[in-house]
PDB file of N, CA and C in Angstrom:
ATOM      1  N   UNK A   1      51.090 -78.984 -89.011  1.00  0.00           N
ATOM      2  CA  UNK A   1      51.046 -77.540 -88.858  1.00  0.00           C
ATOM      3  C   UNK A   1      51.564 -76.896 -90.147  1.00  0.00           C
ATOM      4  N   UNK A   2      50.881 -75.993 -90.668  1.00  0.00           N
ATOM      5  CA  UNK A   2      51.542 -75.161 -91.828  1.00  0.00           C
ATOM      6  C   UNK A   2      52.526 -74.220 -91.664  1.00  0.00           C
ATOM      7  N   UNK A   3      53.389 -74.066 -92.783  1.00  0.00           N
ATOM      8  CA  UNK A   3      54.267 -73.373 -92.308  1.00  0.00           C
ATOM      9  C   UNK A   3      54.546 -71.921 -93.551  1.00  0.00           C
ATOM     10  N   UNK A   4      54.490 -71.116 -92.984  1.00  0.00           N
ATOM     11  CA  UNK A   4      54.316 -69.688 -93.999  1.00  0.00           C
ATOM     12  C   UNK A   4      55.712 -69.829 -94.256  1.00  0.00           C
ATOM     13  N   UNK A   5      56.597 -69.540 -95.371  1.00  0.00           N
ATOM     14  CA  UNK A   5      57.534 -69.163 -96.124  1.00  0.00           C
ATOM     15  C   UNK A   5      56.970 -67.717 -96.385  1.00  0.00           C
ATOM     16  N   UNK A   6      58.082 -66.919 -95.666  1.00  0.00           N
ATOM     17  CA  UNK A   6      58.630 -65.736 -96.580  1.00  0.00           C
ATOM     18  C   UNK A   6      59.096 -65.187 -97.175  1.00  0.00           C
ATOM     19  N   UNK A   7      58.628 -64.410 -98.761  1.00  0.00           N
ATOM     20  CA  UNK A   7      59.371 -64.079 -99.371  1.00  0.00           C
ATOM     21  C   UNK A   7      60.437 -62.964 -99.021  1.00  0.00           C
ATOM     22  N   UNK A   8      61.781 -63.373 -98.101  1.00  0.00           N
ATOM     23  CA  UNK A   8      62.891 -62.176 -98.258  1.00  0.00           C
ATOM     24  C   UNK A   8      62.816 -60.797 -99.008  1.00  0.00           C
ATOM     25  N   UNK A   9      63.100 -61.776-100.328  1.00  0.00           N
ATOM     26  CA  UNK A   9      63.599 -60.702-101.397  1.00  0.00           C
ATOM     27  C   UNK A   9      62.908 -59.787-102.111  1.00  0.00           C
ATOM     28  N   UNK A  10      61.512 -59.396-101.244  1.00  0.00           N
ATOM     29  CA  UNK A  10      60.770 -58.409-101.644  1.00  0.00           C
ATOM     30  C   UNK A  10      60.315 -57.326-100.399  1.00  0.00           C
ATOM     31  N   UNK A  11      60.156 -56.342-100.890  1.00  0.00           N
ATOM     32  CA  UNK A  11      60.313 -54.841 -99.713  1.00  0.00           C
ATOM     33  C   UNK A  11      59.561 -54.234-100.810  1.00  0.00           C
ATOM     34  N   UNK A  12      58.623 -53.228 -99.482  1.00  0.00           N
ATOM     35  CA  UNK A  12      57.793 -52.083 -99.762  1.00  0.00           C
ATOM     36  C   UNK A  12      58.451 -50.435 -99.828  1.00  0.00           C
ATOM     37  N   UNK A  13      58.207 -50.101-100.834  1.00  0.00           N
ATOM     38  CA  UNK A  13      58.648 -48.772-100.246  1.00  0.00           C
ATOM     39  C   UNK A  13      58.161 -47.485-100.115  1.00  0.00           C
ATOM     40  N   UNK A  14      58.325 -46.408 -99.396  1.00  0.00           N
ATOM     41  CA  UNK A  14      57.473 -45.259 -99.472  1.00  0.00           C
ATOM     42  C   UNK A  14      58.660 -44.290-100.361  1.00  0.00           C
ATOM     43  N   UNK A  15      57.878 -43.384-100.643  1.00  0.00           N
ATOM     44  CA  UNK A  15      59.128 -41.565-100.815  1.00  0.00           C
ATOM     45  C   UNK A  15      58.904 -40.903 -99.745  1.00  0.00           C
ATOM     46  N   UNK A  16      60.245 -40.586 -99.755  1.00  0.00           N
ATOM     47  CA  UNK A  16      60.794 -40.140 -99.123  1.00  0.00           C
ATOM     48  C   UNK A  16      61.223 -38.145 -99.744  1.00  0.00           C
ATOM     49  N   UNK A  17      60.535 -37.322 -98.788  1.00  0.00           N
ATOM     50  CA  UNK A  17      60.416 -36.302 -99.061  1.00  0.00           C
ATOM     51  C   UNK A  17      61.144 -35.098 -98.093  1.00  0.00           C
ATOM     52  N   UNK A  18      61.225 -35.589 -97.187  1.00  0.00           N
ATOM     53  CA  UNK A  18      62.017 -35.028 -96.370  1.00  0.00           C
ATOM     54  C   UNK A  18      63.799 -35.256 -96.171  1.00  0.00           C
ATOM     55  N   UNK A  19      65.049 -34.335 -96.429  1.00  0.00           N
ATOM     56  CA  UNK A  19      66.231 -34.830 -95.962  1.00  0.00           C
ATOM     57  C   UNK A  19      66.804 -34.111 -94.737  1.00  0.00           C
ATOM     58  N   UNK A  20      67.787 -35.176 -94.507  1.00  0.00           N
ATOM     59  CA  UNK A  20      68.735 -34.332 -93.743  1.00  0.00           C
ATOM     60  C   UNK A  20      68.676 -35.726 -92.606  1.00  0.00           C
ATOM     61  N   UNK A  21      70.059 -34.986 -91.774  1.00  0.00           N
ATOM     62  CA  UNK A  21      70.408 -35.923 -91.095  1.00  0.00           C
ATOM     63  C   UNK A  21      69.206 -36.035 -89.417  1.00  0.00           C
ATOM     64  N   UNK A  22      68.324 -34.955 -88.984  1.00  0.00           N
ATOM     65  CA  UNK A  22      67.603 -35.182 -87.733  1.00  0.00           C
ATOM     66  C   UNK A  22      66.455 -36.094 -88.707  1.00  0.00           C
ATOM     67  N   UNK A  23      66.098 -36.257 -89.843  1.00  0.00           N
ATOM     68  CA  UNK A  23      65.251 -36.712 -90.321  1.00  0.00           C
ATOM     69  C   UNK A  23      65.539 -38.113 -90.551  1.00  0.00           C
ATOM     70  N   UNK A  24      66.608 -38.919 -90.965  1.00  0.00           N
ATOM     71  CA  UNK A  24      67.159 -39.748 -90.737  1.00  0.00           C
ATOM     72  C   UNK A  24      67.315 -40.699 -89.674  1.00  0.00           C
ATOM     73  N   UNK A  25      67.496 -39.438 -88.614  1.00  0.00           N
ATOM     74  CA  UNK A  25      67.665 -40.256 -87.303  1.00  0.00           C
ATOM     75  C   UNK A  25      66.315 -40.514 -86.853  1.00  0.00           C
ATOM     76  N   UNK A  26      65.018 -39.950 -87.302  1.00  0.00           N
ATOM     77  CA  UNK A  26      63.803 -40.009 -86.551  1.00  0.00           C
ATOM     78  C   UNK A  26      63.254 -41.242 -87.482  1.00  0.00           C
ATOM     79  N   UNK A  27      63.931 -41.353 -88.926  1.00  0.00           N
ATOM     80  CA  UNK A  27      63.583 -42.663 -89.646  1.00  0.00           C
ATOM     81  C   UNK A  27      63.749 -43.933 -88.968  1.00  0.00           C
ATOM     82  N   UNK A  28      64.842 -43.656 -88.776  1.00  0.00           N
ATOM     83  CA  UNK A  28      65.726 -45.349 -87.716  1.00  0.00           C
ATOM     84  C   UNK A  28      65.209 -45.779 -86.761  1.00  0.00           C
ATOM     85  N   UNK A  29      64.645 -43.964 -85.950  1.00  0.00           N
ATOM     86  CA  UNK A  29      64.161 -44.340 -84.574  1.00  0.00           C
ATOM     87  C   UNK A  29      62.665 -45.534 -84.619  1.00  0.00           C
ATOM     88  N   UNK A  30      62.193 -45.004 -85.803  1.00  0.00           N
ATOM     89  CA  UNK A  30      60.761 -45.613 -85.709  1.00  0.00           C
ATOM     90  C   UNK A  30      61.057 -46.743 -87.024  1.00  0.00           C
ATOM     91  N   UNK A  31      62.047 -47.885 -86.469  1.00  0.00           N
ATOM     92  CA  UNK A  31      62.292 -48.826 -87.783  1.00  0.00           C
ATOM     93  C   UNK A  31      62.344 -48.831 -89.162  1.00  0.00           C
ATOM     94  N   UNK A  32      62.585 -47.573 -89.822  1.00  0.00           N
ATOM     95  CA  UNK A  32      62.661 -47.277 -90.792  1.00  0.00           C
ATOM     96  C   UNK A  32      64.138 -47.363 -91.438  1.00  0.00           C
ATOM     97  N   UNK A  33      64.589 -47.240 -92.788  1.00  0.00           N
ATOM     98  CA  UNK A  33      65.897 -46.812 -93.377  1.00  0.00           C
ATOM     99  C   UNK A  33      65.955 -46.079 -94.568  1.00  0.00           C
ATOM    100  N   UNK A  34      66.180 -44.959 -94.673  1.00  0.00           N
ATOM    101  CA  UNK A  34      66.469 -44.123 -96.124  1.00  0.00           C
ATOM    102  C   UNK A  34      67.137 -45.343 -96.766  1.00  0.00           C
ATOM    103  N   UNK A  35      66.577 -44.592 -98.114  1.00  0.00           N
ATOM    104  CA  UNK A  35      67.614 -45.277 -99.737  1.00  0.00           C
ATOM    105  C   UNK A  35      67.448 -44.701-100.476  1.00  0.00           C
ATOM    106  N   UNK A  36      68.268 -45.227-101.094  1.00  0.00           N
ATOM    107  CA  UNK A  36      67.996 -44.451-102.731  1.00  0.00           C
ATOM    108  C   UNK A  36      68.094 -45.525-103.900  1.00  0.00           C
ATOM    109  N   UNK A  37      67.039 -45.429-104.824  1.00  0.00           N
ATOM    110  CA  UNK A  37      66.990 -46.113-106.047  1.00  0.00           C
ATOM    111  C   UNK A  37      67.672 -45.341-107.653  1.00  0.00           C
ATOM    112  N   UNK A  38      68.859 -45.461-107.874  1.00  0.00           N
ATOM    113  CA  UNK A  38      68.863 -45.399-109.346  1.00  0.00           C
ATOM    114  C   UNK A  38      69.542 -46.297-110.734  1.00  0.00           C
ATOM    115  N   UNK A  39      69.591 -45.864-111.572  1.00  0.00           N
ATOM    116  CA  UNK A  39      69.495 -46.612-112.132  1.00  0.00           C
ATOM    117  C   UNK A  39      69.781 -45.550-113.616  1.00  0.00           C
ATOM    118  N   UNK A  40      70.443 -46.470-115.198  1.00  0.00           N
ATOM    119  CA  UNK A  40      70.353 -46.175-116.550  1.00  0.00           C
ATOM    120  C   UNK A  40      68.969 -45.328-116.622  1.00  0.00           C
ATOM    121  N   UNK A  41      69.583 -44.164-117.453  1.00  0.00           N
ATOM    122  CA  UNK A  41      68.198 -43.833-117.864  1.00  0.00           C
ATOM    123  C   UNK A  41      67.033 -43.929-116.998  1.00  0.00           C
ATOM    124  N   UNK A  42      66.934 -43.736-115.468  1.00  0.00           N
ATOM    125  CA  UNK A  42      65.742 -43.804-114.953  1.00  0.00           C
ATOM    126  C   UNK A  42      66.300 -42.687-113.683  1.00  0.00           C
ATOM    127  N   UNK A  43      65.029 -41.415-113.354  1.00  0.00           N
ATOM    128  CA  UNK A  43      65.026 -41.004-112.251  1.00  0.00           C
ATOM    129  C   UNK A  43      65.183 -41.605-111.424  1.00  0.00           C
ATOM    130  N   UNK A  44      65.851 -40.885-110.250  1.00  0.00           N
ATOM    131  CA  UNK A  44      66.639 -41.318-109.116  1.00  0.00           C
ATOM    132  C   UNK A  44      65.652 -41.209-108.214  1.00  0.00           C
ATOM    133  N   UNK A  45      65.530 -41.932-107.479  1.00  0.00           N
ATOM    134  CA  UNK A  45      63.939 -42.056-106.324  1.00  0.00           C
ATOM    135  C   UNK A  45      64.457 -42.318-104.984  1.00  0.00           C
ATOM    136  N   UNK A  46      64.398 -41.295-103.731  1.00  0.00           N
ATOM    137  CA  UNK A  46      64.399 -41.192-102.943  1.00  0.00           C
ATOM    138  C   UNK A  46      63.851 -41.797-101.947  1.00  0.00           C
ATOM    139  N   UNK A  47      63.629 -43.263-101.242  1.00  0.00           N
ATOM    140  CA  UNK A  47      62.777 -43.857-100.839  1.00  0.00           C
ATOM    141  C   UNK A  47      62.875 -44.103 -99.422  1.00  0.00           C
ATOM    142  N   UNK A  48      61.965 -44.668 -98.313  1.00  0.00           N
ATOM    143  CA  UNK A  48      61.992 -45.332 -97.008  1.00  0.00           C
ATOM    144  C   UNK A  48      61.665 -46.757 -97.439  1.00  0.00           C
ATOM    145  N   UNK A  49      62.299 -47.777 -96.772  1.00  0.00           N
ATOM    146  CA  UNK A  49      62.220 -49.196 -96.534  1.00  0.00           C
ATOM    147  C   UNK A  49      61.627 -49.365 -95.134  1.00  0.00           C
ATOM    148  N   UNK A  50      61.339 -50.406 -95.055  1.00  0.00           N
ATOM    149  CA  UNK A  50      61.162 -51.017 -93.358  1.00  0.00           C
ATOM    150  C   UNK A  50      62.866 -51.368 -93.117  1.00  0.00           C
ATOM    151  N   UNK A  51      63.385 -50.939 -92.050  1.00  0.00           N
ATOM    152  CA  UNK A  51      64.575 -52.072 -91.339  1.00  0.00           C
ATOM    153  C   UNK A  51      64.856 -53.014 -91.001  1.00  0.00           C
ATOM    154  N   UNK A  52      63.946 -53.439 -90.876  1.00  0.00           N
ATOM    155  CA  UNK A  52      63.842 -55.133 -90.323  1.00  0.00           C
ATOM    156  C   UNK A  52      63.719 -56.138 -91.748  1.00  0.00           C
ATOM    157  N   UNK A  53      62.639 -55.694 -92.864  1.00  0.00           N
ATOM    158  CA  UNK A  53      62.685 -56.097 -94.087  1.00  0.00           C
ATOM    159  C   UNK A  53      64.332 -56.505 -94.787  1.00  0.00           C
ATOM    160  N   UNK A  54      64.344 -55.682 -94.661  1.00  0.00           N
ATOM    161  CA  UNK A  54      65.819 -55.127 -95.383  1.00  0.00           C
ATOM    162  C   UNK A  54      66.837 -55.865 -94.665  1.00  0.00           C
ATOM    163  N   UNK A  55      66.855 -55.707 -93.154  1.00  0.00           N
ATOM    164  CA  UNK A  55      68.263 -56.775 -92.617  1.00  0.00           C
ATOM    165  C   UNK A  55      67.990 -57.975 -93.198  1.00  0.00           C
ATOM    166  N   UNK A  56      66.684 -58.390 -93.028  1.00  0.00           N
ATOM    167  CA  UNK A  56      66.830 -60.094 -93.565  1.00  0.00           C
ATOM    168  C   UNK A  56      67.013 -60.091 -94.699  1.00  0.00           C
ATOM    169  N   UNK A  57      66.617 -59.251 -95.874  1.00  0.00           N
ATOM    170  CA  UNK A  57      67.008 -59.684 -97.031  1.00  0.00           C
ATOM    171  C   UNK A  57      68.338 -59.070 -97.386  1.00  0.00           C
ATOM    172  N   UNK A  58      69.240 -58.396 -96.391  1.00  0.00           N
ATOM    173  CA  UNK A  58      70.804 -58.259 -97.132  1.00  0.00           C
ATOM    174  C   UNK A  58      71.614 -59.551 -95.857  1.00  0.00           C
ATOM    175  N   UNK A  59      70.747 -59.762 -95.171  1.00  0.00           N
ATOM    176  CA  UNK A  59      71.397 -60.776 -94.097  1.00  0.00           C
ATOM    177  C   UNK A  59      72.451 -61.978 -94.904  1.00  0.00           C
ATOM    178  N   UNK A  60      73.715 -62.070 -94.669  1.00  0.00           N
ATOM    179  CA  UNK A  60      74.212 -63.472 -95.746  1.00  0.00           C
ATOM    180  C   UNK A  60      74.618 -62.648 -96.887  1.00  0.00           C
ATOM    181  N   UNK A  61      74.160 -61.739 -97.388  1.00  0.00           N
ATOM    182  CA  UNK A  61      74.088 -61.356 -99.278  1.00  0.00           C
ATOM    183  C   UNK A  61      74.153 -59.945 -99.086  1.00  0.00           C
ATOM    184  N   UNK A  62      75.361 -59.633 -99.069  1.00  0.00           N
ATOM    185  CA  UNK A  62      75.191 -57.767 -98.962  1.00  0.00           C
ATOM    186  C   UNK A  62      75.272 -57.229-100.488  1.00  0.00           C
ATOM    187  N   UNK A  63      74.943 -57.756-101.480  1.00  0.00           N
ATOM    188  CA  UNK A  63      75.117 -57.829-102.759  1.00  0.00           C
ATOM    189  C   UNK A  63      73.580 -58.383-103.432  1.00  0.00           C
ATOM    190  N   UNK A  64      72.580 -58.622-102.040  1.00  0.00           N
ATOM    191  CA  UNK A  64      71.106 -59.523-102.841  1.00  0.00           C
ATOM    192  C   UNK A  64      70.568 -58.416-103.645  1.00  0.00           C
ATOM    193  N   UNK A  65      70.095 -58.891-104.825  1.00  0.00           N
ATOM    194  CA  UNK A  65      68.881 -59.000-105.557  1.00  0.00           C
ATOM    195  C   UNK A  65      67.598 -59.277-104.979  1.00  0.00           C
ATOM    196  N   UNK A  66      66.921 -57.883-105.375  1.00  0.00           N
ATOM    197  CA  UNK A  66      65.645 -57.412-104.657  1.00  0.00           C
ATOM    198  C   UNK A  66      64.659 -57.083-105.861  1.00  0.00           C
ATOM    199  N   UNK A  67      63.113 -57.208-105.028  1.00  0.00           N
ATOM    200  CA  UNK A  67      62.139 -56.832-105.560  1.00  0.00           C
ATOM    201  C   UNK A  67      61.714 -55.243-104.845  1.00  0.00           C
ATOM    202  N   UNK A  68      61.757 -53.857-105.040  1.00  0.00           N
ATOM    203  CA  UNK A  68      61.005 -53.432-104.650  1.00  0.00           C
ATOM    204  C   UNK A  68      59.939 -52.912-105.352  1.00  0.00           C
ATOM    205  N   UNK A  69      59.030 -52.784-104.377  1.00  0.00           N
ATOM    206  CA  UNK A  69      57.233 -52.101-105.263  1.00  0.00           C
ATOM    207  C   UNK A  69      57.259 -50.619-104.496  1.00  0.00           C
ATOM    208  N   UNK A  70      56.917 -50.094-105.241  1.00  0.00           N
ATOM    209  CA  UNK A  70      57.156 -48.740-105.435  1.00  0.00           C
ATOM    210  C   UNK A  70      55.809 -47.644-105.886  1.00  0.00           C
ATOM    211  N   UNK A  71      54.893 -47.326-104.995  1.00  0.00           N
ATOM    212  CA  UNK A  71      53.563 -46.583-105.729  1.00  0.00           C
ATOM    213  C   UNK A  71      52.851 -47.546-106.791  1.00  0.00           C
ATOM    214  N   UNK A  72      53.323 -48.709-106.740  1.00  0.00           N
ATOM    215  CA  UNK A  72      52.488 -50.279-107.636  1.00  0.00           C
ATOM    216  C   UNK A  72      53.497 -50.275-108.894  1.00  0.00           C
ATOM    217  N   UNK A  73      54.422 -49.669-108.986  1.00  0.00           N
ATOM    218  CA  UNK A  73      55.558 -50.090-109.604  1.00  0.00           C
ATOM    219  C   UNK A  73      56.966 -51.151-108.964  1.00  0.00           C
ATOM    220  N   UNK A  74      57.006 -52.234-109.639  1.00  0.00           N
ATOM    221  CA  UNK A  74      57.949 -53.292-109.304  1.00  0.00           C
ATOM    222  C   UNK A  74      59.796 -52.785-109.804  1.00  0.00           C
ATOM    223  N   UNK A  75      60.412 -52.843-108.924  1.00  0.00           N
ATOM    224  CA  UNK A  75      61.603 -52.619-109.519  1.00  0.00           C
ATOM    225  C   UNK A  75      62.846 -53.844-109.054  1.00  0.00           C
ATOM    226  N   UNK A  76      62.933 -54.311-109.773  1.00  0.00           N
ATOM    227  CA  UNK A  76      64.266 -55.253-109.880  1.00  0.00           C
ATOM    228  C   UNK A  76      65.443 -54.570-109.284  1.00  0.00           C
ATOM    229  N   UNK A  77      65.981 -54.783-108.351  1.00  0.00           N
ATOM    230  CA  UNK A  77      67.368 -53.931-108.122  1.00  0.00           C
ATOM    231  C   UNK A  77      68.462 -54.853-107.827  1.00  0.00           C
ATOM    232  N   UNK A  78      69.393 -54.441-107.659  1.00  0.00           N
ATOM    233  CA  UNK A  78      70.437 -55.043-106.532  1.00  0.00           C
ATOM    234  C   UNK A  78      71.418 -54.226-105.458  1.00  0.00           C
ATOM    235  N   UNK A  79      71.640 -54.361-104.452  1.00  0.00           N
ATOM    236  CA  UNK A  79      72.017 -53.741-103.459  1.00  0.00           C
ATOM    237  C   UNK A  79      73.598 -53.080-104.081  1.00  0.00           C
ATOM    238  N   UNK A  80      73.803 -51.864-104.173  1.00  0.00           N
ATOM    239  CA  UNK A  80      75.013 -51.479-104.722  1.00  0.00           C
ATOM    240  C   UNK A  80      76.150 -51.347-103.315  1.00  0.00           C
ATOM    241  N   UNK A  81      75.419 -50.321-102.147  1.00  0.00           N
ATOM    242  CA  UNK A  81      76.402 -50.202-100.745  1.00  0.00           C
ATOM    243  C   UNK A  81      75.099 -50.117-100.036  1.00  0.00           C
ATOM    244  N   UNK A  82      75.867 -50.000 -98.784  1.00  0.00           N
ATOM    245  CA  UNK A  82      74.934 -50.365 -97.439  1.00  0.00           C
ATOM    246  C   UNK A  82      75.724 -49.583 -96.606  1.00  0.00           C
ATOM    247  N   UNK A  83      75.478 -48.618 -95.471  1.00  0.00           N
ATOM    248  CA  UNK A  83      75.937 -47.897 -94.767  1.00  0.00           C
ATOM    249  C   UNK A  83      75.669 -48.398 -93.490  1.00  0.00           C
ATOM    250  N   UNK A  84      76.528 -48.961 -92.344  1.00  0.00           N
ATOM    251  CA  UNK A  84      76.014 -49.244 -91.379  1.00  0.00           C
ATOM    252  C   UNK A  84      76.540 -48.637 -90.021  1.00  0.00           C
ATOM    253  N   UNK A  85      76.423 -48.479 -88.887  1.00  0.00           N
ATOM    254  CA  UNK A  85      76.736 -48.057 -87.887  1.00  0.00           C
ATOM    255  C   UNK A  85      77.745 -48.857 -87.136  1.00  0.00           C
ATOM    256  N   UNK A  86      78.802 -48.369 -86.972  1.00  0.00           N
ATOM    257  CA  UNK A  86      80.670 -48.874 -86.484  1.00  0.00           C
ATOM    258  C   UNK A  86      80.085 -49.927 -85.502  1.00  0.00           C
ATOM    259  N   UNK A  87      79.062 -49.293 -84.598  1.00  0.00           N
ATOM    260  CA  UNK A  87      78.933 -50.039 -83.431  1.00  0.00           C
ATOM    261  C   UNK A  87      77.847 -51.066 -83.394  1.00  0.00           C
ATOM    262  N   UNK A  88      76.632 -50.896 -83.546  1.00  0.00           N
ATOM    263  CA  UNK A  88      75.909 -51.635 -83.274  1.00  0.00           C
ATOM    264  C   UNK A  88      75.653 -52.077 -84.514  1.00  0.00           C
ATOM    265  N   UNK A  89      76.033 -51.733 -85.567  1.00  0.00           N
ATOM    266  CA  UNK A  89      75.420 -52.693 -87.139  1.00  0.00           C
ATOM    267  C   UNK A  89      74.578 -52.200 -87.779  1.00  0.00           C
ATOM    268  N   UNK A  90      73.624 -51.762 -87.545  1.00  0.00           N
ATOM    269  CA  UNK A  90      72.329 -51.573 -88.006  1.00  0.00           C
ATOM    270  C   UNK A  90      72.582 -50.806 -88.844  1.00  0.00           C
ATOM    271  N   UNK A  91      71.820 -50.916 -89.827  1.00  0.00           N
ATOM    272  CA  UNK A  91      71.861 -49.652 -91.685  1.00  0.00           C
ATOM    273  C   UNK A  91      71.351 -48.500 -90.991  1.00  0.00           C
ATOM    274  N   UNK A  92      71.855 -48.003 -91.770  1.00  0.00           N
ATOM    275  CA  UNK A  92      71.949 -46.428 -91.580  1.00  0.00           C
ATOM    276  C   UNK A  92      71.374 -45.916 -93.017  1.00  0.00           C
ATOM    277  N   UNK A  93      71.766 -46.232 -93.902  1.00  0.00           N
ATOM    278  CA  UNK A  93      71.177 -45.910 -95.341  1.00  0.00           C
ATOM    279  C   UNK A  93      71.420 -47.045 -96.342  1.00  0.00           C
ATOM    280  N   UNK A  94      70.747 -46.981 -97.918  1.00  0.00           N
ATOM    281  CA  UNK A  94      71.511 -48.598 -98.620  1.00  0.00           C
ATOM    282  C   UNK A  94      70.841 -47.196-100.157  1.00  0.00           C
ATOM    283  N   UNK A  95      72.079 -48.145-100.709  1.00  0.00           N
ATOM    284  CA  UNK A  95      72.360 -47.509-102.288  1.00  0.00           C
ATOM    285  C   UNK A  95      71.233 -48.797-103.016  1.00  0.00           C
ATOM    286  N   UNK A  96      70.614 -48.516-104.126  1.00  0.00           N
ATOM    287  CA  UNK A  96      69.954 -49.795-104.697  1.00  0.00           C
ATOM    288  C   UNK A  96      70.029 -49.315-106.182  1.00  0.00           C
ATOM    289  N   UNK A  97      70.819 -50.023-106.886  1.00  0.00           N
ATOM    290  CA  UNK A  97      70.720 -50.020-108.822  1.00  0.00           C
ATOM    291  C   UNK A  97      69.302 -50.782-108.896  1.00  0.00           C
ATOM    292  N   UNK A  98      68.750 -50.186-109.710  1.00  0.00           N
ATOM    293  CA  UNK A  98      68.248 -50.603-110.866  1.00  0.00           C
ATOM    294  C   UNK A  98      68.575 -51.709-111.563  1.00  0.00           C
ATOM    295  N   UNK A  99      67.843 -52.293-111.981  1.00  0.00           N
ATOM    296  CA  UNK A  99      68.915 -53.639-113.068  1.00  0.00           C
ATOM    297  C   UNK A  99      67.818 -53.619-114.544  1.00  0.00           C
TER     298      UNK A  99
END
């Protein structure tokens, strides 16, 4: 039987154009997580992740090194903070440098 390997350490992302906190919560509701990308010398980019993406690849490594693609732009990052909920865990938002 074959067996698919997944690559973790890569995530899709959309922009994110809308803020605020009911907007947030309607992100989460439908498996989503705000972030933000910045970085030296580079605009700061407002983005949505998948949630589920994202737990597995900070799962173990709240500090991993990521691929995200971005409008067909690749960005190298690494997880700077991660915001999660007291109770049940789940991200709430994640900081991402640039590298």
């Amino acid at each position: 039987m074959a067996e698919i390997i997944e690559d973790r350490s890569r995530l899709t992302a959309e922009t994110r154009t809308e803020f605020g906190k009911g907007v947030a919560r309607r992100l989460r509701a439908s498996g989503k997580t705000p972030a933000v990308l910045y970085g030296k010398g580079q605009e700061t980019l407002h983005l949505i992740v998948p949630a589920h993406a994202l737990f597995l690849a900070v799962k173990g490594n709240p500090k991993a090194e990521l691929t995200v693609t971005h409008e067909g732009t690749e960005y190298k990052v690494r997880v700077q903070d991660i915001q999660r909920d007291p109770v049940t865990t789940i991200i709430e938002h994640v900081d991402l440098l640039a590298l």
